[in-house]
Protein backbone atom coordinates (compact mmCIF):
# COMPACT_ATOMS: atom_id res chain seq x y z
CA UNK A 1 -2.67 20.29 -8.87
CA UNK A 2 -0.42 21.09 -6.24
CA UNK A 3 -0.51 17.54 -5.36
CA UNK A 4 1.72 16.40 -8.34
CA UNK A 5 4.52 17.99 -6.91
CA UNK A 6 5.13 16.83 -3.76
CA UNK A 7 6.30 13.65 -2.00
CA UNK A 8 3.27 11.93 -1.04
CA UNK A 9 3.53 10.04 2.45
CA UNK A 10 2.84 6.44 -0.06
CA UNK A 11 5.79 7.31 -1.89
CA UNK A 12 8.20 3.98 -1.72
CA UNK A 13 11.36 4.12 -0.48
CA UNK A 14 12.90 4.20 -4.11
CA UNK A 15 11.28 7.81 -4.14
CA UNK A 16 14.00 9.84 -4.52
CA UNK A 17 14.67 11.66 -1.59
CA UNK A 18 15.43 15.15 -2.82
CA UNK A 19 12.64 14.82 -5.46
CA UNK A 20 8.92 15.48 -5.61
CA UNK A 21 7.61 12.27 -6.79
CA UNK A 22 3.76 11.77 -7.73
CA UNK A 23 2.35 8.59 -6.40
CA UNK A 24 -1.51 8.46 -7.03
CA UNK A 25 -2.49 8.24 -3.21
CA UNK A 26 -3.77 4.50 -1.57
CA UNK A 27 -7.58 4.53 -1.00
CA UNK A 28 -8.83 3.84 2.29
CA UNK A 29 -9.93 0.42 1.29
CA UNK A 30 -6.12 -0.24 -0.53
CA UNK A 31 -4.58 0.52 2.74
CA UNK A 32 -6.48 -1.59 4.47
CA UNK A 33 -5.82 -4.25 2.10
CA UNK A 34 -1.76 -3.21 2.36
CA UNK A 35 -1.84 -3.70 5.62
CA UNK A 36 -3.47 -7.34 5.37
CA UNK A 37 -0.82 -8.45 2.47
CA UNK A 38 1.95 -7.34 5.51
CA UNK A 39 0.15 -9.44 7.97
CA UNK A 40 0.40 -12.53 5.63
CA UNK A 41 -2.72 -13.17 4.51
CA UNK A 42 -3.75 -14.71 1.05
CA UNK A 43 -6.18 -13.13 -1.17
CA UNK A 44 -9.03 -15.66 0.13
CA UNK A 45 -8.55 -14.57 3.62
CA UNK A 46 -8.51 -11.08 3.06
CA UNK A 47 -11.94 -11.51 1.14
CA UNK A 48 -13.16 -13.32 3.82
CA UNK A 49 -12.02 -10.60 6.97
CA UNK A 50 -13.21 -7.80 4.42
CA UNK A 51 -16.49 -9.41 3.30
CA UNK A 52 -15.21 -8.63 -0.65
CA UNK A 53 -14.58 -11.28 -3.36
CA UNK A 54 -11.51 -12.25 -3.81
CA UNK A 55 -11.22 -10.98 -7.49
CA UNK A 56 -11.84 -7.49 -6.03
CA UNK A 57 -8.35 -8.12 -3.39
CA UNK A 58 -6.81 -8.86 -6.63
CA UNK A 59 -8.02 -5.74 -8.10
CA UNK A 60 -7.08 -3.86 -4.89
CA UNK A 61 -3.63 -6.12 -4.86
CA UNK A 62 -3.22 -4.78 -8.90
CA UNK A 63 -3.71 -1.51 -8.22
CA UNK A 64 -1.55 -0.77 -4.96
CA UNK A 65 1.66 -2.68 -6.89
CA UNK A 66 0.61 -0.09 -9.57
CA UNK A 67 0.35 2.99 -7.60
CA UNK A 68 3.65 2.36 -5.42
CA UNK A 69 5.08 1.19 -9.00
CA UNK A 70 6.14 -2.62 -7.63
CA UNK A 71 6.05 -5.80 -9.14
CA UNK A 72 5.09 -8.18 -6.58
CA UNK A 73 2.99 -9.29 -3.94
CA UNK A 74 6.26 -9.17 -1.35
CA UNK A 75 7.38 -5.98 -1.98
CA UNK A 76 3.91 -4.52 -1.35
CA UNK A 77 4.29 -6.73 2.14
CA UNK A 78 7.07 -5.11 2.70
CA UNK A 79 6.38 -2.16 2.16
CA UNK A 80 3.60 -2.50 4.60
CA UNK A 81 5.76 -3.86 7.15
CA UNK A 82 8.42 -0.65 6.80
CA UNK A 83 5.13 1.87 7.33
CA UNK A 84 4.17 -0.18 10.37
CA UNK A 85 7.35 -0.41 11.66
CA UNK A 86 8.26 3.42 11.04
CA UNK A 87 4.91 4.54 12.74
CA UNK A 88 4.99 6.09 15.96
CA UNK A 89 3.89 4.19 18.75
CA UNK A 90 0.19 3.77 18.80
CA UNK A 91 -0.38 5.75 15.94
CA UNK A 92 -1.56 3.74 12.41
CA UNK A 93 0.49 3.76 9.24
């Protein structure tokens, strides 16, 4: 429970910053699909690199603009591209 009240590292930047905001954590397999939308890659490649369908990117795609509460395709890329960026060196959003 303690987890809906606290900032967790997903939280977007629109997050206030001197809030606890509950965003329902990425699964392992939605931030590996984040991290493809930030790389550019369409739905059909994605399936293809992650030997998925591409219905079940969308369903990934659906559910990460959900969880991070965003409305398109771009703003999930970058938001992927800010975690990458922000990372320290060598270390993996």
């Amino acid at each position: 429970m303690t987890e809906l009240f606290t900032v967790h590292p997903d939280a977007p930047e629109w997050a206030p910053p001197n809030r606890a905001v509950h965003v329902p954590p990425l699964t392992p397999r939605e931030r590996e699909v984040a991290e493809l939308v930030a790389e550019g890659l369409s739905n059909g490649e994605i399936a293809a690199d992650l030997y998925i369908s591409r219905r079940t990117v969308e369903t990934h795609v659906d559910h990460i603009k959900q969880k991070l509460g965003f409305r398109t395709r771009h703003q999930v890329m970058a938001w992927g591209i800010r975690r990458r960026l922000a990372a320290p060196a060598g270390e993996a959003a």
